[in-house]
Protein backbone atom coordinates (compact mmCIF):
# COMPACT_ATOMS: atom_id res chain seq x y z
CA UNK A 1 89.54 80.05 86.16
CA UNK A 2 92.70 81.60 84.94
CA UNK A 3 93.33 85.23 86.07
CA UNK A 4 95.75 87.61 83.93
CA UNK A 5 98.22 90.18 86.54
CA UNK A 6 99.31 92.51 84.23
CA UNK A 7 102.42 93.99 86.78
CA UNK A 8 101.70 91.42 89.24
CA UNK A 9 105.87 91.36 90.37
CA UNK A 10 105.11 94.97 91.34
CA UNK A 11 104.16 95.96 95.29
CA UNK A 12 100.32 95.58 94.60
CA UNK A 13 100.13 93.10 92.04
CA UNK A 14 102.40 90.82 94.19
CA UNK A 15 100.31 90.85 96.85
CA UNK A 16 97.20 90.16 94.58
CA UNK A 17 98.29 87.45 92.78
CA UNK A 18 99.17 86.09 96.42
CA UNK A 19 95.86 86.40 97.22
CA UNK A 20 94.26 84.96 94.16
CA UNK A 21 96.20 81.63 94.27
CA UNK A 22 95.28 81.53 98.38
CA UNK A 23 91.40 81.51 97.13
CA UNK A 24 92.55 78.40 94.40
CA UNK A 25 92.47 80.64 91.45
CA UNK A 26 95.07 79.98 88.56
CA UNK A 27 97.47 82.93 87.69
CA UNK A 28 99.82 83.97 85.17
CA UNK A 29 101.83 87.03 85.03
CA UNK A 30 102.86 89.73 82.66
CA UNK A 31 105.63 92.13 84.40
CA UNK A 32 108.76 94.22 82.74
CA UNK A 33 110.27 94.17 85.80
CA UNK A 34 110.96 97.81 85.28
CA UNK A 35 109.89 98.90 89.01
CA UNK A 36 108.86 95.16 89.95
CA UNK A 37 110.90 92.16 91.77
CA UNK A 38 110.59 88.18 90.56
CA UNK A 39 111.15 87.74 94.25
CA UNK A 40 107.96 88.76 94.77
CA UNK A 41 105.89 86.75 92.06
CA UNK A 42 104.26 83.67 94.12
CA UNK A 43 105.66 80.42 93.00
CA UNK A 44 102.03 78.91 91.38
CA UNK A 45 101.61 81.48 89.04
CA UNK A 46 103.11 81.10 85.51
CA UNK A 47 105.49 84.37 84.99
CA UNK A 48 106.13 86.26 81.53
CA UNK A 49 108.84 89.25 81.18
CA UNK A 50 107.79 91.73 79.45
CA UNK A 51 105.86 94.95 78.23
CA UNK A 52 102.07 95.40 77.90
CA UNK A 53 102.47 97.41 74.86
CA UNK A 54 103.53 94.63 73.38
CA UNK A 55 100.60 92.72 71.41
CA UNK A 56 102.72 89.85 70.33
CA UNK A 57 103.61 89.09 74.09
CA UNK A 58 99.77 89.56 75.05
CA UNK A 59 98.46 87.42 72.05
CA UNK A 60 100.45 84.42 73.04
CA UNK A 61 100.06 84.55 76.99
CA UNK A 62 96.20 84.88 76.02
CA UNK A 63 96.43 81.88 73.59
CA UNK A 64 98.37 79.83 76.23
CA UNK A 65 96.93 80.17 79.29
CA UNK A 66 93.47 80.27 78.21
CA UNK A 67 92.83 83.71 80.38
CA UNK A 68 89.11 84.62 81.75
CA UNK A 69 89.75 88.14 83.37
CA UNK A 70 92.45 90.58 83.80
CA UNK A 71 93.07 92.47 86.70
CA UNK A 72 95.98 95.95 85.23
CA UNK A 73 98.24 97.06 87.49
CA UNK A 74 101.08 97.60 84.98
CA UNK A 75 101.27 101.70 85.25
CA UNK A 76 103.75 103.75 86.45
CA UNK A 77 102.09 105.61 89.46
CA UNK A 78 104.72 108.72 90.59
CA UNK A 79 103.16 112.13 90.22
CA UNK A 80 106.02 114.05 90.05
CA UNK A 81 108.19 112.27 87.79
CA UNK A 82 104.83 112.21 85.80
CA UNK A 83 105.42 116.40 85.69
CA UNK A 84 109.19 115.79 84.61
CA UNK A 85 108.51 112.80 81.74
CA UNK A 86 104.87 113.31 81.15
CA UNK A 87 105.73 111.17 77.70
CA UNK A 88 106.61 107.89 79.18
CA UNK A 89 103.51 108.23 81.48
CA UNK A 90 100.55 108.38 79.18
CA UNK A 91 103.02 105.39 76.53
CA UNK A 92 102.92 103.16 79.62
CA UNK A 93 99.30 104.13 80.75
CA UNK A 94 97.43 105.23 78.35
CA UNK A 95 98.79 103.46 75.06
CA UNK A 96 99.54 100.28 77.32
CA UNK A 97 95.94 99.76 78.34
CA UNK A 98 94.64 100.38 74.63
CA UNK A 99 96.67 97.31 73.70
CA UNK A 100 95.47 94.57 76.58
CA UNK A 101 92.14 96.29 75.47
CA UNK A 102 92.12 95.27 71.72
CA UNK A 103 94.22 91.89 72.93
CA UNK A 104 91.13 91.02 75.69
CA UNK A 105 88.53 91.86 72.25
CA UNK A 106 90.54 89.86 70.52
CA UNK A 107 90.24 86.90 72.91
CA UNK A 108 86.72 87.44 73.95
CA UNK A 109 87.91 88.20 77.77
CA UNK A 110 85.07 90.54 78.94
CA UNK A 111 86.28 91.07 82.49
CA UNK A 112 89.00 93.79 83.79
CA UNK A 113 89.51 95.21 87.18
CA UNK A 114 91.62 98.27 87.00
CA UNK A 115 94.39 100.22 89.02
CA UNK A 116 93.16 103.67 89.43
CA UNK A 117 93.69 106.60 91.31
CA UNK A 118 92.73 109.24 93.68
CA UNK A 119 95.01 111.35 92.02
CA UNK A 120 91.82 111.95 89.34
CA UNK A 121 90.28 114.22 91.98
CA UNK A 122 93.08 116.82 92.13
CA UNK A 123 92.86 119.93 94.74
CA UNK A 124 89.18 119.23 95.39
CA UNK A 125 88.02 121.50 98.26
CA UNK A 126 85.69 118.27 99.58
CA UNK A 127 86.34 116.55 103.06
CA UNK A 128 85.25 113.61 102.16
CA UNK A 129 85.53 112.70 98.07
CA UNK A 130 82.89 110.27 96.17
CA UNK A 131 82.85 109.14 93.04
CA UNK A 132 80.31 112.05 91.90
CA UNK A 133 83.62 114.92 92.80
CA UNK A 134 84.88 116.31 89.91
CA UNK A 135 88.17 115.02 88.18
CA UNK A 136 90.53 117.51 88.17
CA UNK A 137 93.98 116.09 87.77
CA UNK A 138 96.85 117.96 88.77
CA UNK A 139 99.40 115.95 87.36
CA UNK A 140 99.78 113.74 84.17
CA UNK A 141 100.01 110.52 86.25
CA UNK A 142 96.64 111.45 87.16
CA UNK A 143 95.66 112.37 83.94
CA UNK A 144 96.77 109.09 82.73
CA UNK A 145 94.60 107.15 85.29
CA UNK A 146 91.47 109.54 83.91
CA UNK A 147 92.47 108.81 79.93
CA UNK A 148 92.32 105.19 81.39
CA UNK A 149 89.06 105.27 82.60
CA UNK A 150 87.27 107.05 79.97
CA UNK A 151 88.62 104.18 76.96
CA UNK A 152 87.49 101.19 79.35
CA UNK A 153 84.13 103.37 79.40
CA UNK A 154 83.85 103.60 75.92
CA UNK A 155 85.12 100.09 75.03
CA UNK A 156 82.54 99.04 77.89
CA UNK A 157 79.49 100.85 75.78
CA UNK A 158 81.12 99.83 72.32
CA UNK A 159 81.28 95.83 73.90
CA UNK A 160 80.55 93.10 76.58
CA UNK A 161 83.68 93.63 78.38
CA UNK A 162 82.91 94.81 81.50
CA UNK A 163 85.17 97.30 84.01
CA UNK A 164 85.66 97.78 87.55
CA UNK A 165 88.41 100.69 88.01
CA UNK A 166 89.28 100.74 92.02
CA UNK A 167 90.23 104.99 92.84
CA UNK A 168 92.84 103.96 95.23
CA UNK A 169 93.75 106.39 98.09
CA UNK A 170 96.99 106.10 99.58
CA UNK A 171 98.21 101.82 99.54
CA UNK A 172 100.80 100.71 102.44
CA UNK A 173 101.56 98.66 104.43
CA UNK A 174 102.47 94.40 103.79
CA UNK A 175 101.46 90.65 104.20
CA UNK A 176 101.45 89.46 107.61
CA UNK A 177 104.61 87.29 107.43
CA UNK A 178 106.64 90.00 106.32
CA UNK A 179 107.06 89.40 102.90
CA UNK A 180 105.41 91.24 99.84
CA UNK A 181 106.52 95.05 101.23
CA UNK A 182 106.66 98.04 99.43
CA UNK A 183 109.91 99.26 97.95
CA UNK A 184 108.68 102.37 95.93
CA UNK A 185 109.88 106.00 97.64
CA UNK A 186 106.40 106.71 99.05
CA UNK A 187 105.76 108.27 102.34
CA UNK A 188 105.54 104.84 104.79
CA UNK A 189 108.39 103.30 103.52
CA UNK A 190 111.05 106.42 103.57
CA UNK A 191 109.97 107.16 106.97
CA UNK A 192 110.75 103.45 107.75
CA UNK A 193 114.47 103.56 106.21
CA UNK A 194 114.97 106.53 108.93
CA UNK A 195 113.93 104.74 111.39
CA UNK A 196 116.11 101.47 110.59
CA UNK A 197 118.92 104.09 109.81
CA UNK A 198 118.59 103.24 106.25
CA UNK A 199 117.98 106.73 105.87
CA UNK A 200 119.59 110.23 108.22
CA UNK A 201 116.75 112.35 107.64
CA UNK A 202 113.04 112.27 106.87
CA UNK A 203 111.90 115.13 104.48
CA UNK A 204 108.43 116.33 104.47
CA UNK A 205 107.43 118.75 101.47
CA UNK A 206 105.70 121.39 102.47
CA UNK A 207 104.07 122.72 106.07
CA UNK A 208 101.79 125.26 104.81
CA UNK A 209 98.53 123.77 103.25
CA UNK A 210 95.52 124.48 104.40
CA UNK A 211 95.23 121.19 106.51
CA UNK A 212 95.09 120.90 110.59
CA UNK A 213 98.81 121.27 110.72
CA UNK A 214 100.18 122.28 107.30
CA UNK A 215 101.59 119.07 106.32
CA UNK A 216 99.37 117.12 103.18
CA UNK A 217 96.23 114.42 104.64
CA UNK A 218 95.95 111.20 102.86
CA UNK A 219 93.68 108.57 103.55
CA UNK A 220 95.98 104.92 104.10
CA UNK A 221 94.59 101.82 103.13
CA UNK A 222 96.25 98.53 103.69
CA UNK A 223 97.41 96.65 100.67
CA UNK A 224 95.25 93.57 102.00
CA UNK A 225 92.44 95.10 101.93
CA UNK A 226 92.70 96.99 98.49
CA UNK A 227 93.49 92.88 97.50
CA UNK A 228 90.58 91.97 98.99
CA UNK A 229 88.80 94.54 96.94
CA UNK A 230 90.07 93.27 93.63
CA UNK A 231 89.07 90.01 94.00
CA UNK A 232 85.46 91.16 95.06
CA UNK A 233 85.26 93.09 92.11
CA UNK A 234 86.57 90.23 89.88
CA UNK A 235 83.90 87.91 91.27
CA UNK A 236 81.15 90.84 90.88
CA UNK A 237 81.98 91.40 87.49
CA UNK A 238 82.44 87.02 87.16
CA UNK A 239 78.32 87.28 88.33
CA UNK A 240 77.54 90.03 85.27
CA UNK A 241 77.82 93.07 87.09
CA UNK A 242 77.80 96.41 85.38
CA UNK A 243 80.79 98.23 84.88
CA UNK A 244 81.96 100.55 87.86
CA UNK A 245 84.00 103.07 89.08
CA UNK A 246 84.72 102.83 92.91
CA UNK A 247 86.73 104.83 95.62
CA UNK A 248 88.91 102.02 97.76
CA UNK A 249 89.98 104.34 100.78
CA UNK A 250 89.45 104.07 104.63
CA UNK A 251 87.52 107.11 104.92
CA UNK A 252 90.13 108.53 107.54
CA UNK A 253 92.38 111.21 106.25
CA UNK A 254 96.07 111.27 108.63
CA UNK A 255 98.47 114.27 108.10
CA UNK A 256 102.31 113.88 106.56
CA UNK A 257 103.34 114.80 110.51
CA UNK A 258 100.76 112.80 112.01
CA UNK A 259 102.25 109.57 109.80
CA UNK A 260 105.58 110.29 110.73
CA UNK A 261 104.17 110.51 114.98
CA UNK A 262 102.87 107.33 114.26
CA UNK A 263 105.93 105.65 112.91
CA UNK A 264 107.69 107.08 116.11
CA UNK A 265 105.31 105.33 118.10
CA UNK A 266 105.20 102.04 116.91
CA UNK A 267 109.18 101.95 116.03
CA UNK A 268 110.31 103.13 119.17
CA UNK A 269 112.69 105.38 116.80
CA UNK A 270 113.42 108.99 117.07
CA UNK A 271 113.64 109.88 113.30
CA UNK A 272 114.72 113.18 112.24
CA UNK A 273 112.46 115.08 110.47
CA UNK A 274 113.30 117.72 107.76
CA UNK A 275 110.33 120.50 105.98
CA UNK A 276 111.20 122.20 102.73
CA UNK A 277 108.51 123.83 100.54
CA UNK A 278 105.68 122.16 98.78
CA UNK A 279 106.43 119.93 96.06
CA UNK A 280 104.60 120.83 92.34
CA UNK A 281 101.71 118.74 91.59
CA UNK A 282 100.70 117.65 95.23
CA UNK A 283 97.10 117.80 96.36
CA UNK A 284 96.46 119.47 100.23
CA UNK A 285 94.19 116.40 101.17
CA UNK A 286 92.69 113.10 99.80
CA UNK A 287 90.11 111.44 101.89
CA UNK A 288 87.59 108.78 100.48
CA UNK A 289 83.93 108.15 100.84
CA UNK A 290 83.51 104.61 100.35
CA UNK A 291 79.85 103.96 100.57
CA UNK A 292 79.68 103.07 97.05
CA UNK A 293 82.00 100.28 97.18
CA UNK A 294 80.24 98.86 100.49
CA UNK A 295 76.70 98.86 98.71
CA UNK A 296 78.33 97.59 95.15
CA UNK A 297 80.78 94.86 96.69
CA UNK A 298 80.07 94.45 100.42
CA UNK A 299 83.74 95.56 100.93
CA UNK A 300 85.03 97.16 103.89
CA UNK A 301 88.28 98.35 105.17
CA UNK A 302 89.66 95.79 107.77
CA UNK A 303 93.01 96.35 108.41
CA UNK A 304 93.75 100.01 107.30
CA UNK A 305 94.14 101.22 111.07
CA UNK A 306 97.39 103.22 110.65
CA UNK A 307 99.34 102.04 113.44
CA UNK A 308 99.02 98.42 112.22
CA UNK A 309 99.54 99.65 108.49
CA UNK A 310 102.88 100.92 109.97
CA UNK A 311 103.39 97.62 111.84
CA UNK A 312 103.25 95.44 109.25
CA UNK A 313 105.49 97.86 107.12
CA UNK A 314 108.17 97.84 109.70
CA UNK A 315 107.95 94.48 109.90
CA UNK A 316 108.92 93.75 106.22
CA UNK A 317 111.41 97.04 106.52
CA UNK A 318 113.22 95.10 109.13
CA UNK A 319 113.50 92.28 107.12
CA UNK A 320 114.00 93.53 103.66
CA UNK A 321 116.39 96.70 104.92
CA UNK A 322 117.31 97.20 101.22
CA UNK A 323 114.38 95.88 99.63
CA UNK A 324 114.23 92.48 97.62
């Protein structure tokens, strides 16, 4: 069975297409290399340059490799660039996924698993969020994930292709042997280049939401166990399931100061912390319910204690000081 990564030299898709080949699965790879790394594309799987948007590209790596399911995680994903260049979001996103849609009809590949986002749920006022809270994007990154959604739902009623779009919460840390890290500005990381003096200064945005200390909550889960709940979904959808929509979070939601107490901790490092006001487009707190996903695919979180999140982020930090 021949898997399609669509961004699989990216953080995530790296680390799923590692995963894939592991469980004897064949892979090929579609990646721009725009915010990805070839460094980071496992060896076994048969790599392509370039952009989803283009059909051309997609017709021939679907003629070629003879592809049985996608799994998308070609999108740009930063929320406030997506406020400054709201355009080049919803090309990438939006437009993007309507193409490997028609290419997939056009093939007669009836399987996706999707890259999507907590972002959907904006400011919601819920402790814990299911897939019933409202979508409320506060951003057009998030937007874009929602616009994403609603065409696979659509082509899902208009066809047999079949969907499973994962709501990620917040993705860190790495693989065990320190390899396949994350090199994107997001919280973990930055903290991680103070502490390995990458970095003078971690800056925190904003100490006056209504959260235990002021400082955002986010729910972490580890990027091995979001992988593991790809490939669950891939093999649920491989079986005939119905198309679904799914939270992927720990169900644990950890302050901006509580991360940064917890990098302390497990670095040994004193790193210098910085608060300036609240950034545009950020959501107070983000915490999943994942019930759904443990009754649909039997997944649970299994490595998405923070402390070991961190630990295996430090380790590839210390190893990759200026990424790949």
């Amino acid at each position: 069975m021949t898997v399609l990564i669509l961004g699989g030299a990216g953080y995530i898709g790296s680390n799923a297409v590692d995963g894939l080949i592991m469980r004897g699965y064949e892979v090929a790879v579609i990646d721009n290399l725009s915010t990805g790394h070839k460094r980071a594309i496992h060896k076994a799987a048969h790599f392509y340059e370039g952009d989803i948007r283009d059909k051309e590209l997609l017709r021939k790596v679907f003629k070629e490799e003879k592809i049985d399911a996608v799994m998308h995680f070609a999108a740009l994903s930063l929320g406030r660039e997506s406020v400054e260049q709201p355009l080049k979001y919803f090309s990438n996103n939006v437009y993007g996924t309507e193409v490997v849609l028609e290419t997939m009809q056009e093939f007669e590949v009836k399987s996706i698993v999707f890259s999507s986002s907590a972002t959907i749920y904006g400011n919601t006022k819920q402790s814990l969020v299911d897939e019933t809270t409202e979508a409320a994007p506060i951003n057009p990154y998030g937007e874009s994930k929602r616009m994403m959604e609603t065409i696979m739902t659509w082509q899902s009623q208009a066809s047999e292709m079949n969907f499973v779009a994962l709501r990620y919460f917040n993705v860190a840390g790495a693989k065990k042997d320190g390899t396949l890290g994350e090199v994107r500005p997001r919280l973990i990381p930055v903290i991680l280049q103070v502490a390995s003096g990458e970095k003078d200064t971690m800056v925190i945005f904003g100490d006056d939401y209504p959260t235990i200390d002021g400082t955002c909550v986010r729910d972490y889960i580890h990027v091995l166990d979001l992988v593991e709940a790809h490939i669950l979904a891939l093999e649920y959808l491989q079986r005939g399931g119905a198309s679904q929509i799914l939270n992927v979070g720990s169900a644990k939601g950890y302050s901006n100061l509580e991360v940064v107490n917890a990098c302390r901790e497990v670095t040994g490092r004193k790193i210098p912390l910085e608060i300036r006001p609240g950034a545009k487009g950020d959501a107070a707190s983000l915490v999943a319910s994942n019930d759904k996903i443990k009754e649909v695919l039997g997944w649970s979180a299994k490595h998405s204690d923070i402390k070991e999140i961190i630990s295996d982020s430090w380790r590839f930090q210390k190893d990759y000081p200026n990424g790949y």
